[in-house]
Protein backbone atom coordinates (compact mmCIF):
# COMPACT_ATOMS: atom_id res chain seq x y z
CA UNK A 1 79.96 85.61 100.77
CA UNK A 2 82.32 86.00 103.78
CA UNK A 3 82.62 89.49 105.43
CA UNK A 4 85.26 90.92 107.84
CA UNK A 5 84.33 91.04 111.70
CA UNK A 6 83.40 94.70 111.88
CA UNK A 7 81.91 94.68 107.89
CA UNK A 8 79.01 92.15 109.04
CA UNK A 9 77.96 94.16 112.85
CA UNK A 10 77.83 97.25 110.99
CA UNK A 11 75.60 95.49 107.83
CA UNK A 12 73.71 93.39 109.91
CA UNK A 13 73.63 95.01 113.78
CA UNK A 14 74.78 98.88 113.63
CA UNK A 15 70.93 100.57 114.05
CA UNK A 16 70.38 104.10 115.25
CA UNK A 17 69.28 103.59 119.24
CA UNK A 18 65.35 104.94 119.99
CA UNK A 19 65.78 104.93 123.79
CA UNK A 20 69.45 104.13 124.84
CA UNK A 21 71.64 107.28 125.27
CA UNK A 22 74.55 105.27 123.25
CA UNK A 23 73.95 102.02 121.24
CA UNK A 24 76.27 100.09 118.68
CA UNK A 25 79.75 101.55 118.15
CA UNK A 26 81.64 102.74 120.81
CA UNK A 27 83.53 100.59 123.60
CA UNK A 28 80.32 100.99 126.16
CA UNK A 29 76.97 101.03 125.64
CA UNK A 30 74.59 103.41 128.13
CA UNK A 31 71.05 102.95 129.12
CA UNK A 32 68.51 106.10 129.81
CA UNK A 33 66.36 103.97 132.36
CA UNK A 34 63.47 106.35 134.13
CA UNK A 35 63.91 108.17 137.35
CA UNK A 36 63.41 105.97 140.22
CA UNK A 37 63.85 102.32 138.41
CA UNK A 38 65.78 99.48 138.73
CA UNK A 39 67.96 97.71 136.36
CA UNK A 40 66.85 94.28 135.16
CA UNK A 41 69.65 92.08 133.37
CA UNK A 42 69.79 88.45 132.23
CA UNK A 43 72.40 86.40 130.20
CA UNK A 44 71.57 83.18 128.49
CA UNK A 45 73.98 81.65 125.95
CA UNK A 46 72.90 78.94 123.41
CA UNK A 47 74.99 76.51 121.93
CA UNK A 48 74.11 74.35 118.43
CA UNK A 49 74.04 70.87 119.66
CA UNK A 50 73.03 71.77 122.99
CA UNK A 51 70.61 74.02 123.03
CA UNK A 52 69.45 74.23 119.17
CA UNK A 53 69.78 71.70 116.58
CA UNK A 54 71.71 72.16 113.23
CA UNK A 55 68.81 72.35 110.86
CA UNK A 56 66.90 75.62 112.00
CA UNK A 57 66.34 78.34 109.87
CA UNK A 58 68.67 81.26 111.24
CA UNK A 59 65.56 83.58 110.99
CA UNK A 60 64.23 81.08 113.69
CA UNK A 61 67.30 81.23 115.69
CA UNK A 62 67.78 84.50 115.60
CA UNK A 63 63.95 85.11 117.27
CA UNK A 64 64.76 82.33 119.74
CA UNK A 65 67.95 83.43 121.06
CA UNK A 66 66.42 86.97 122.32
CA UNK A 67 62.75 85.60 123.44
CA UNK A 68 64.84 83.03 125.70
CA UNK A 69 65.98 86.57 127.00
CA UNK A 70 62.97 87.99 127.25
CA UNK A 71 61.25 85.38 129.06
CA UNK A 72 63.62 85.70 131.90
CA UNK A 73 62.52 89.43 132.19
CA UNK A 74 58.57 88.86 132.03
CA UNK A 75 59.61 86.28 134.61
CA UNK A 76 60.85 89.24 137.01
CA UNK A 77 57.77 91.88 135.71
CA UNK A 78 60.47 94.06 133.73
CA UNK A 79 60.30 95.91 131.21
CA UNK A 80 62.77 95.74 128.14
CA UNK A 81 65.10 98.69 127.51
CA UNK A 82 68.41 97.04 125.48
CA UNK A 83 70.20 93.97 124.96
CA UNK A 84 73.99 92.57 123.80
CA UNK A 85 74.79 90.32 121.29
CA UNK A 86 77.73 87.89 121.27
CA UNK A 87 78.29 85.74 118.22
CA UNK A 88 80.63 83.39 118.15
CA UNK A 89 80.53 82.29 113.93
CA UNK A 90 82.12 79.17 112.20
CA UNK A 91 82.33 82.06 108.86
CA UNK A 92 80.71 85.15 108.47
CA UNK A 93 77.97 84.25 105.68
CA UNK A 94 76.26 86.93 105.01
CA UNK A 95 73.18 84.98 104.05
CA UNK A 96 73.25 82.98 107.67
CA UNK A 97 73.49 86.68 109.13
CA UNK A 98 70.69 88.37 106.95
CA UNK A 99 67.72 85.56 108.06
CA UNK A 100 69.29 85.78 112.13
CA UNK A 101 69.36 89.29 112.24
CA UNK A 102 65.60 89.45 110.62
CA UNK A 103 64.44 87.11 113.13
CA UNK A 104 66.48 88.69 115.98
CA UNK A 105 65.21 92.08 115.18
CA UNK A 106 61.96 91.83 114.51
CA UNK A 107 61.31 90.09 117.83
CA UNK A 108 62.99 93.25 119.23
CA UNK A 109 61.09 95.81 117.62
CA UNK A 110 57.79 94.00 118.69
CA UNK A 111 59.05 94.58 122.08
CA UNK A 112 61.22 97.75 122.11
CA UNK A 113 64.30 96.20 123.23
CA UNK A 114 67.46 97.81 121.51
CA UNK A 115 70.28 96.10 120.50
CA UNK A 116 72.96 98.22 122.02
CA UNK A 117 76.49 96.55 121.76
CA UNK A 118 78.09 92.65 121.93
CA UNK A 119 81.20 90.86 120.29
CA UNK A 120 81.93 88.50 117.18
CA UNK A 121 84.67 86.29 116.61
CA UNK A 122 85.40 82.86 115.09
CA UNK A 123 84.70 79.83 116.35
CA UNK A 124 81.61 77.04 117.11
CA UNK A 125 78.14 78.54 116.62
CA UNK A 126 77.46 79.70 120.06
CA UNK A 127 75.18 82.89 120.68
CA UNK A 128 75.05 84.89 123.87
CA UNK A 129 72.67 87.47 124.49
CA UNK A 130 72.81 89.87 127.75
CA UNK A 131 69.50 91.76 128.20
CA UNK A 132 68.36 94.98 129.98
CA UNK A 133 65.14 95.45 131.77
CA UNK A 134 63.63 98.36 134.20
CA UNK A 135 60.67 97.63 137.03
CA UNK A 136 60.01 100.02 140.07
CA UNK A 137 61.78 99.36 143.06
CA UNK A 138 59.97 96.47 145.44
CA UNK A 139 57.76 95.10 142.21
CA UNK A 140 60.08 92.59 140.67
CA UNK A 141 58.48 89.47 140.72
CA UNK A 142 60.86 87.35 142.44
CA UNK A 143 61.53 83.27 143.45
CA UNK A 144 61.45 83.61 146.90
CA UNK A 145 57.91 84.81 147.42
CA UNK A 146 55.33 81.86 147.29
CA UNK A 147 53.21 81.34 150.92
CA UNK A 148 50.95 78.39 151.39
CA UNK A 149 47.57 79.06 150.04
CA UNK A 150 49.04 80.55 146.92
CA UNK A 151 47.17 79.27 143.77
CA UNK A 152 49.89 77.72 141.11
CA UNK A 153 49.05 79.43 137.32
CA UNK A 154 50.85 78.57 134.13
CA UNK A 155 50.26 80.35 131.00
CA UNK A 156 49.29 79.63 127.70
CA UNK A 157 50.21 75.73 126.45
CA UNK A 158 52.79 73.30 127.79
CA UNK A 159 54.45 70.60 126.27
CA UNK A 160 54.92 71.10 122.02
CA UNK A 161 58.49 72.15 122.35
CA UNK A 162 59.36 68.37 123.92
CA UNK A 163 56.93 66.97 121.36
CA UNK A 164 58.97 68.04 118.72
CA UNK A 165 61.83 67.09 119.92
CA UNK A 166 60.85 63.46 120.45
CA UNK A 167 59.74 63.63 116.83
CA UNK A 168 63.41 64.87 116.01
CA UNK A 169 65.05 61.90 117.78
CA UNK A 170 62.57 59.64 116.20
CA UNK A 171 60.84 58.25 119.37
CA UNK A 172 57.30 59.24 117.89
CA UNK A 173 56.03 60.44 114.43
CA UNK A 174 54.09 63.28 113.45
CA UNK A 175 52.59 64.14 110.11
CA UNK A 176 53.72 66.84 108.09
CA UNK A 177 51.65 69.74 109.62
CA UNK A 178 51.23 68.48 113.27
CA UNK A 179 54.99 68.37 113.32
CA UNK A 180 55.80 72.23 111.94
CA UNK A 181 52.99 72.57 114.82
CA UNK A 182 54.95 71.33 117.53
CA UNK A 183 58.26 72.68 116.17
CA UNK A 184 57.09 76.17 115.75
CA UNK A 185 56.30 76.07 119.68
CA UNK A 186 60.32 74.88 120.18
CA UNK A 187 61.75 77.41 117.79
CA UNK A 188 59.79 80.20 118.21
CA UNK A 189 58.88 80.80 121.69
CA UNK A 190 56.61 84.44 122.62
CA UNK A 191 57.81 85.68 125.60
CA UNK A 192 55.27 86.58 128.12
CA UNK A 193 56.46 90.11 128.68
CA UNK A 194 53.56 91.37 128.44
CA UNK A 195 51.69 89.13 131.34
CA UNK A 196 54.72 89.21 133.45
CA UNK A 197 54.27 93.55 133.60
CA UNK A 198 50.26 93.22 134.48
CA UNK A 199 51.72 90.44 136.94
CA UNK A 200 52.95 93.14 139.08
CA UNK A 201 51.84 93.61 142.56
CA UNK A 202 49.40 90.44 141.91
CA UNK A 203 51.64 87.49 141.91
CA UNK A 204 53.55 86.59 145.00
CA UNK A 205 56.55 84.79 142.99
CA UNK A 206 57.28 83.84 139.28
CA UNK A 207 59.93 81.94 137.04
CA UNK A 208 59.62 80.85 133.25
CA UNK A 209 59.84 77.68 132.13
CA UNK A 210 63.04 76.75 130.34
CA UNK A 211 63.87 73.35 131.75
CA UNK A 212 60.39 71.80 132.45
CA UNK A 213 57.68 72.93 134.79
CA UNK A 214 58.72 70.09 137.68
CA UNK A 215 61.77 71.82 137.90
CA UNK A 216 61.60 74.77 137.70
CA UNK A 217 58.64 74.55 140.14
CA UNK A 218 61.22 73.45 142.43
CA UNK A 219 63.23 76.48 142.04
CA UNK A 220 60.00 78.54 143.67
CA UNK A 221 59.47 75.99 146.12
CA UNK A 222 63.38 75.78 147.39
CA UNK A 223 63.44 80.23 147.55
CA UNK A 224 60.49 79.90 149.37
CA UNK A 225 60.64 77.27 151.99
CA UNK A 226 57.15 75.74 150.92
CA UNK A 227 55.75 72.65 149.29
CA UNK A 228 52.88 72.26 146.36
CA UNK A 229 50.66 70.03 144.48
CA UNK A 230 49.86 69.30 141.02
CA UNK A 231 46.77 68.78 139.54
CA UNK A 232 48.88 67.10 136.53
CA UNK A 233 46.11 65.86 134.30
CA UNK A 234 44.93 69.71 134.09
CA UNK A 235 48.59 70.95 133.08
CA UNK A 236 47.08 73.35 129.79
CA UNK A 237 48.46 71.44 126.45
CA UNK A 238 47.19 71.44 122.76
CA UNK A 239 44.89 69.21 120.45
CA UNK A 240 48.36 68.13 119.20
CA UNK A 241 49.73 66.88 122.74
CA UNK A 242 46.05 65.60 123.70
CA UNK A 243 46.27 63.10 121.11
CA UNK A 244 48.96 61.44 121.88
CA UNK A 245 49.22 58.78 124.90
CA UNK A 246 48.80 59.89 127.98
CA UNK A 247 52.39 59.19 129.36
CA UNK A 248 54.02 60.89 126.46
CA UNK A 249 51.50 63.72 127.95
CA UNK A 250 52.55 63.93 131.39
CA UNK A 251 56.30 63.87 130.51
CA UNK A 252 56.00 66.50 127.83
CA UNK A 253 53.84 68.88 130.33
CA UNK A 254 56.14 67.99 133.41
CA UNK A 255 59.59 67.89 132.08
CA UNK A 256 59.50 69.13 128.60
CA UNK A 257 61.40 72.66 128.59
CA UNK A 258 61.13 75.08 125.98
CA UNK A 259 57.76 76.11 126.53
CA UNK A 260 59.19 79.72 127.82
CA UNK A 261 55.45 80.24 129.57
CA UNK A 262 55.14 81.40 133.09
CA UNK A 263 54.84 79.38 135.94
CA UNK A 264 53.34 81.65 139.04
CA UNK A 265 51.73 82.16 142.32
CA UNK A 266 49.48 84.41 143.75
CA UNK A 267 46.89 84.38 146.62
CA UNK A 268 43.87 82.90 146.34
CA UNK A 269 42.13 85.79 147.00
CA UNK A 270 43.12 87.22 143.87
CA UNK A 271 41.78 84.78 141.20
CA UNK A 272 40.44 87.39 139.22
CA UNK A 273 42.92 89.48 139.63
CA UNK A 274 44.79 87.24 137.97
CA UNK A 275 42.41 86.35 135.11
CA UNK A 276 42.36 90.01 134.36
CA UNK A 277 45.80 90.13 133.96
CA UNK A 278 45.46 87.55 131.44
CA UNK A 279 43.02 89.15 129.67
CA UNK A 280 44.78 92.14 129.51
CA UNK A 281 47.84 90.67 128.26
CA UNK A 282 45.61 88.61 125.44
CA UNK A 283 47.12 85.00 127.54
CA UNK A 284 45.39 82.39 128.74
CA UNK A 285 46.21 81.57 132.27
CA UNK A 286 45.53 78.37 134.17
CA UNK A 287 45.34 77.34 137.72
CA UNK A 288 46.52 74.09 138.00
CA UNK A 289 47.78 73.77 141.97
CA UNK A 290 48.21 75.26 145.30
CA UNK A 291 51.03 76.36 147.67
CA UNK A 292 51.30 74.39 150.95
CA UNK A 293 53.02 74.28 154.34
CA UNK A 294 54.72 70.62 153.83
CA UNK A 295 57.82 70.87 152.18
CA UNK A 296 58.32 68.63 148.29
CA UNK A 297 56.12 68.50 145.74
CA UNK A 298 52.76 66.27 145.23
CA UNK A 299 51.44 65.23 141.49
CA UNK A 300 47.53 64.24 141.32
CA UNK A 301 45.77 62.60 138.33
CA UNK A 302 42.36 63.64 137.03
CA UNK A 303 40.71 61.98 140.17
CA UNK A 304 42.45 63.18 142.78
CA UNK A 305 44.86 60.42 142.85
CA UNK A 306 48.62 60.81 143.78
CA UNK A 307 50.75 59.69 140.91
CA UNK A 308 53.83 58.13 141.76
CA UNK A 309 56.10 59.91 138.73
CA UNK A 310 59.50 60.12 138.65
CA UNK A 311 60.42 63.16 136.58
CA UNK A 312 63.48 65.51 136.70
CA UNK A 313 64.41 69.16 135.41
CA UNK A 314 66.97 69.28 132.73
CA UNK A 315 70.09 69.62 133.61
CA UNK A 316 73.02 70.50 131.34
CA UNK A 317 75.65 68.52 133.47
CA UNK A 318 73.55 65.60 134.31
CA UNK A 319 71.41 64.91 130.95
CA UNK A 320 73.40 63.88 127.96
């Protein structure tokens, strides 16, 4: 069933706002955020082929496209107000649009996060999401703020989202139920919002992990003039990854992407701090380095040993 432009936002998207002043409908959207805040945003657009493959279920795709979103503001210790939606749709099928705008929309309603206004029109499948975030004026978690003697923490599990997709391009198999396993970590990410708001006046810097944790590491370490190392046989991963050899480990926790965990800092001096932060958000958290004067970044096995790796972060220009 194909449905006109403004038919399918007003079926599928048009919801009464909770917490915006002005949602869906109107040429601008506008935000109620509380006295004395600061305006989080972040804009991520996904494109099938590039960033999502063909074959997922558009319940899945719609959940993905806004945690991707989200992550970026647990990342920065927001909290969601809003968000924009831009479809671009090869046809309007209303049964494609029912399961992504369950997925979508649930994911939002677990997190408060309105959807407030966006655009449609025809064309590739290609989905661009805007979102809104407040946090109190000096408490965003930022890049730029990692000093030497900072424990490194990652949350939860690394490396499932890159298992699945070597089992997609057939470089390694996984039975039936180890491989929805892996491929509900790549298509349905949980942001850390939660975390990233108890984060707040703990950790020293943050960033999520979209394009693998060696790179996006180096994002922290670049803003903040400082080197690290690795304890990379420690990187948190499932029964699932542990099975496997232990190179396919190592390049699934290093350079995977898609896990959508956060990487952080904080002092030492605040370990349990940090734990309770965790605990509070209901995430595991693991230290698994340290912050340091010398400048690049140092991987160590299980004994202590530096590993001579040669890994990269994703990049959409570079990789293929």
């Amino acid at each position: 069933m194909s449905l006109g432009e403004f038919e399918l936002i007003e079926r599928f998207f048009e919801r009464p706002v909770q917490r915006a002043a002005l949602g869906v409908g109107d040429d601008c959207a506008l935000l109620r955020l509380q006295p004395g805040m600061q305006l989080a945003t972040s804009s991520d657009l996904l494109v099938e082929g590039r960033h999502f493959l063909s074959t997922v279920a558009p319940e899945r795709l719609g959940h993905k496209a806004l945690a991707v979103n989200l992550s970026d503001l647990a990342a920065c210790g927001a909290q969601p107000l809003g968000f924009t939606l831009s479809l671009s749709l090869p046809q309007s099928d209303a049964a494609w649009l029912a399961g992504f705008a369950r997925g979508l929309l649930a994911l939002a309603d677990a997190h408060a996060c309105e959807l407030v206004g966006g655009d449609t029109t025809r064309g590739p499948l290609v989905i661009n999401i805007t979102v809104f975030g407040e946090v109190p004026p000096g408490q965003a978690l930022l890049r730029s703020g990692a000093r030497p003697g900072d424990d490194c923490w990652v949350s939860g599990r690394l490396g499932d989202a890159r298992l699945a997709l070597e089992a997609f391009r057939g470089s390694l198999t996984l039975p039936g139920a180890q491989f929805e396993q892996a491929r509900q970590a790549m298509e349905l990410p949980t942001p850390r919002v939660a975390l990233g708001l108890a984060l707040r006046g703990v950790a020293s810097s943050a960033i999520d992990l979209s394009d693998g944790l060696v790179g996006d590491l180096g994002h922290i370490l670049r803003r903040s003039g400082v080197g690290a190392t690795l304890r990379v046989d420690t990187l948190p991963r499932s029964e699932l990854l542990q099975a496997q050899p232990l190179p396919v480990q190592r390049e699934c926790t290093l350079a995977g992407g898609d896990d959508y965990e956060l990487l952080f800092t904080a002092p030492a001096a605040r370990r349990a701090e940090v734990e309770a932060a965790g605990a509070r958000a209901g995430v595991p958290v693991t230290r698994v380095g340290s912050i340091e004067a010398e400048p690049g970044l140092r991987l160590l096995d299980g004994a202590g040993q530096r590993l001579d790796l040669q890994v990269a972060a994703f990049d959409h220009f570079r990789n293929g």
